[in-house]
N, C-alpha and C. Protein backbone atom coordinates (compact mmCIF):
# COMPACT_ATOMS: atom_id res chain seq x y z
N UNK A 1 124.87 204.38 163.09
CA UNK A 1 124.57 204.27 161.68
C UNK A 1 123.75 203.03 161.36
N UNK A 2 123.67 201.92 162.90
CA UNK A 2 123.02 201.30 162.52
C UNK A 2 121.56 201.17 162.40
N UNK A 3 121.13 201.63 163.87
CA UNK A 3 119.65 201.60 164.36
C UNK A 3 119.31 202.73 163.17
N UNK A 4 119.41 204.03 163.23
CA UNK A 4 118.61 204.85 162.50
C UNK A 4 117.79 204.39 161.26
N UNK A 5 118.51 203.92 160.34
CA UNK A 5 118.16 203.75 159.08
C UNK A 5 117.08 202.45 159.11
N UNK A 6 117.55 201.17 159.98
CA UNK A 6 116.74 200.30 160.07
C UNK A 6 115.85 200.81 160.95
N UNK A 7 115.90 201.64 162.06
CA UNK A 7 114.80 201.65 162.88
C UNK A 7 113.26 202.41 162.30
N UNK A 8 113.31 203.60 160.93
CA UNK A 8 113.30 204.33 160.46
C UNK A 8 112.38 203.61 159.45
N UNK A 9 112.99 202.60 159.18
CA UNK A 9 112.57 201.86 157.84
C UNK A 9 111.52 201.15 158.29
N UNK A 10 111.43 200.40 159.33
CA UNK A 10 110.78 199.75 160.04
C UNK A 10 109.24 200.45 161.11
N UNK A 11 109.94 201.46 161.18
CA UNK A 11 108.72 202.46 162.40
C UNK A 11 108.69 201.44 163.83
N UNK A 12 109.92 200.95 163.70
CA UNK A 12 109.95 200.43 165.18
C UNK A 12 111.06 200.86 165.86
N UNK A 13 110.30 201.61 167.27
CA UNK A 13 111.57 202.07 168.32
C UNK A 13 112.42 201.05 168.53
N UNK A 14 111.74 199.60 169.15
CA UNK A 14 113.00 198.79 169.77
C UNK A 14 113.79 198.17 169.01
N UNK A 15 113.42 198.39 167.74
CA UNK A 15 114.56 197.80 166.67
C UNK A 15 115.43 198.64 166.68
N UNK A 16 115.35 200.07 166.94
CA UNK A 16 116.33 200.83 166.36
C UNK A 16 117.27 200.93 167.89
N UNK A 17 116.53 200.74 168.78
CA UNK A 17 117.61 200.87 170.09
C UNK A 17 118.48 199.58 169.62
N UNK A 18 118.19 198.56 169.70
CA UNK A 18 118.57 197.03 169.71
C UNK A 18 119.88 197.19 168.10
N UNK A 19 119.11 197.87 167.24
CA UNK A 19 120.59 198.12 166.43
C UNK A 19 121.10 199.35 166.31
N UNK A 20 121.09 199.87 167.53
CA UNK A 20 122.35 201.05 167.99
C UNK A 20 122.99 200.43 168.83
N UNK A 21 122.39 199.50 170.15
CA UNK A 21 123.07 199.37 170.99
C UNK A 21 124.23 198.03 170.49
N UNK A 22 123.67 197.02 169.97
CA UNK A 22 124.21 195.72 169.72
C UNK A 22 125.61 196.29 168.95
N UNK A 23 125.29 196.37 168.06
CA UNK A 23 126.84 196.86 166.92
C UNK A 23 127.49 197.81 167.34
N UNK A 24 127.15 198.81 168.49
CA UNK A 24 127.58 199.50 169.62
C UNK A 24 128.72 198.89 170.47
N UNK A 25 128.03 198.06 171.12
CA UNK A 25 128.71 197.12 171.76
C UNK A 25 129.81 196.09 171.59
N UNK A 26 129.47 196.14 170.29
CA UNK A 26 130.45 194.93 169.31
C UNK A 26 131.40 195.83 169.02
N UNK A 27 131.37 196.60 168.70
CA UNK A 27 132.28 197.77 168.26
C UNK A 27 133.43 198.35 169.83
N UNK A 28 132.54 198.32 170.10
CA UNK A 28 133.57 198.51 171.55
C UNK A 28 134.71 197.60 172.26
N UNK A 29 133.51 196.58 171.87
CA UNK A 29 134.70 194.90 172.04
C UNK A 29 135.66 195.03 171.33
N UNK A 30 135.64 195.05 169.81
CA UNK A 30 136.28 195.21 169.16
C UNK A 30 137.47 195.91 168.85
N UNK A 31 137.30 197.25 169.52
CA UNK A 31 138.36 198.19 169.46
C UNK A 31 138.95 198.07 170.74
N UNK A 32 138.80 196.98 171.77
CA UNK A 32 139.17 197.04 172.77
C UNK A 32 140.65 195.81 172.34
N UNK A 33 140.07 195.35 171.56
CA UNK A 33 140.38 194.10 171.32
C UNK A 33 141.94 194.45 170.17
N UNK A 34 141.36 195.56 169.61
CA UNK A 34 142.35 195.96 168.97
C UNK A 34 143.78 196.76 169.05
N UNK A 35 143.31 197.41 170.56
CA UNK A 35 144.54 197.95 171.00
C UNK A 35 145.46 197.17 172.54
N UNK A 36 143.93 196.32 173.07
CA UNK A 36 145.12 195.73 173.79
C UNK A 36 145.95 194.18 173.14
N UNK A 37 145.21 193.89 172.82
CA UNK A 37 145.43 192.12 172.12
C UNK A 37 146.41 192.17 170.87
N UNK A 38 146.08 193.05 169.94
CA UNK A 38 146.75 193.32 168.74
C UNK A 38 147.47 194.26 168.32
N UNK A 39 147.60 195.27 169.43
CA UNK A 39 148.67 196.08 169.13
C UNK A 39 148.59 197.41 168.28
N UNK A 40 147.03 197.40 168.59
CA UNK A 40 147.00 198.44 168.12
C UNK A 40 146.30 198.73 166.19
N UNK A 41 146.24 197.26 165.89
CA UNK A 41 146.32 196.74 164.84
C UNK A 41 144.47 197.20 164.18
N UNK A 42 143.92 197.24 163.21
CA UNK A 42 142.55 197.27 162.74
C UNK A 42 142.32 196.17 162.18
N UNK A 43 143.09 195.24 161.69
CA UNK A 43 142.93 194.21 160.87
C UNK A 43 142.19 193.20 161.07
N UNK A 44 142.33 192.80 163.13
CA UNK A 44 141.59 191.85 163.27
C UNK A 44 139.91 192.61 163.25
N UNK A 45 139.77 193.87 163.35
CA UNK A 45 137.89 194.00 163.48
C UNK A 45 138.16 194.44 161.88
N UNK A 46 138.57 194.36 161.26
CA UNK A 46 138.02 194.78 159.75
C UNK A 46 137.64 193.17 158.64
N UNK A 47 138.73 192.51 159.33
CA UNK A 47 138.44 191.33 158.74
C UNK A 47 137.47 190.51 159.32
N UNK A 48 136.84 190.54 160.70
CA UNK A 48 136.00 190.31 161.49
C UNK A 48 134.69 190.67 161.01
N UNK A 49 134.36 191.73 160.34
CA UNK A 49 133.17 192.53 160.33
C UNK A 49 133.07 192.50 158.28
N UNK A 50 134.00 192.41 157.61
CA UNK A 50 133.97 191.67 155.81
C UNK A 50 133.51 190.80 156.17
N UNK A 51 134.32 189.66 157.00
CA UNK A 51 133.06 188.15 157.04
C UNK A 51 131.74 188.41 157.41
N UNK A 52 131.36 188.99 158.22
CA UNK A 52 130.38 189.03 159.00
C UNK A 52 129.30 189.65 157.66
N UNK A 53 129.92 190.67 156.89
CA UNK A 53 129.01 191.20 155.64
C UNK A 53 128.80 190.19 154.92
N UNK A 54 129.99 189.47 154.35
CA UNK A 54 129.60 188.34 153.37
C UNK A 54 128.66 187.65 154.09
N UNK A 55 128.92 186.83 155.20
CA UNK A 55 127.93 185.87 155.90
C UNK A 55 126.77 186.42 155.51
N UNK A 56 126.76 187.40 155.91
CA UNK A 56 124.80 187.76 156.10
C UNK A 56 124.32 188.22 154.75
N UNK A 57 125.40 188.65 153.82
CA UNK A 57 124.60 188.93 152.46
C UNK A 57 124.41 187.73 151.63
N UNK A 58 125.22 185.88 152.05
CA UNK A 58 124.73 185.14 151.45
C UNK A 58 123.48 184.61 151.75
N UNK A 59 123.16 184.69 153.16
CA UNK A 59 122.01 184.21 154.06
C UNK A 59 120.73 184.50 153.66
N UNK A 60 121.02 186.17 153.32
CA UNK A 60 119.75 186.63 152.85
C UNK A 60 119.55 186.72 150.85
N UNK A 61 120.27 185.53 150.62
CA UNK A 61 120.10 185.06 149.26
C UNK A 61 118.94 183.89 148.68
């Protein structure tokens, strides 16, 4: 959901690989992270990924 829309918007292939694969990847960490470390828990990648929105929507202020 990520690459498409930016890659799309852009008319650039390697953007859109680079944001499928990256937040791909993060996402994987993440849920890895969530069932062995936390029990299974969503809280730590949900609250992980709200900051991460705020961060970048003040940045690009």
């Amino acid at each position: 959901m990520h690459g498409v829309p930016f890659g799309l918007a852009t008319g650039n292939l390697l953007v859109a690989v680079a944001l499928t694969l990256l937040p791909g990847a993060i996402g994987f960490y993440l849920g890895w992270v969530n069932e062995k470390q936390c029990g299974g828990s969503i809280l730590p990648s949900w609250l992980l990924h709200g900051i991460t929105n705020v961060v970048v929507s003040c940045m690009t202020l």
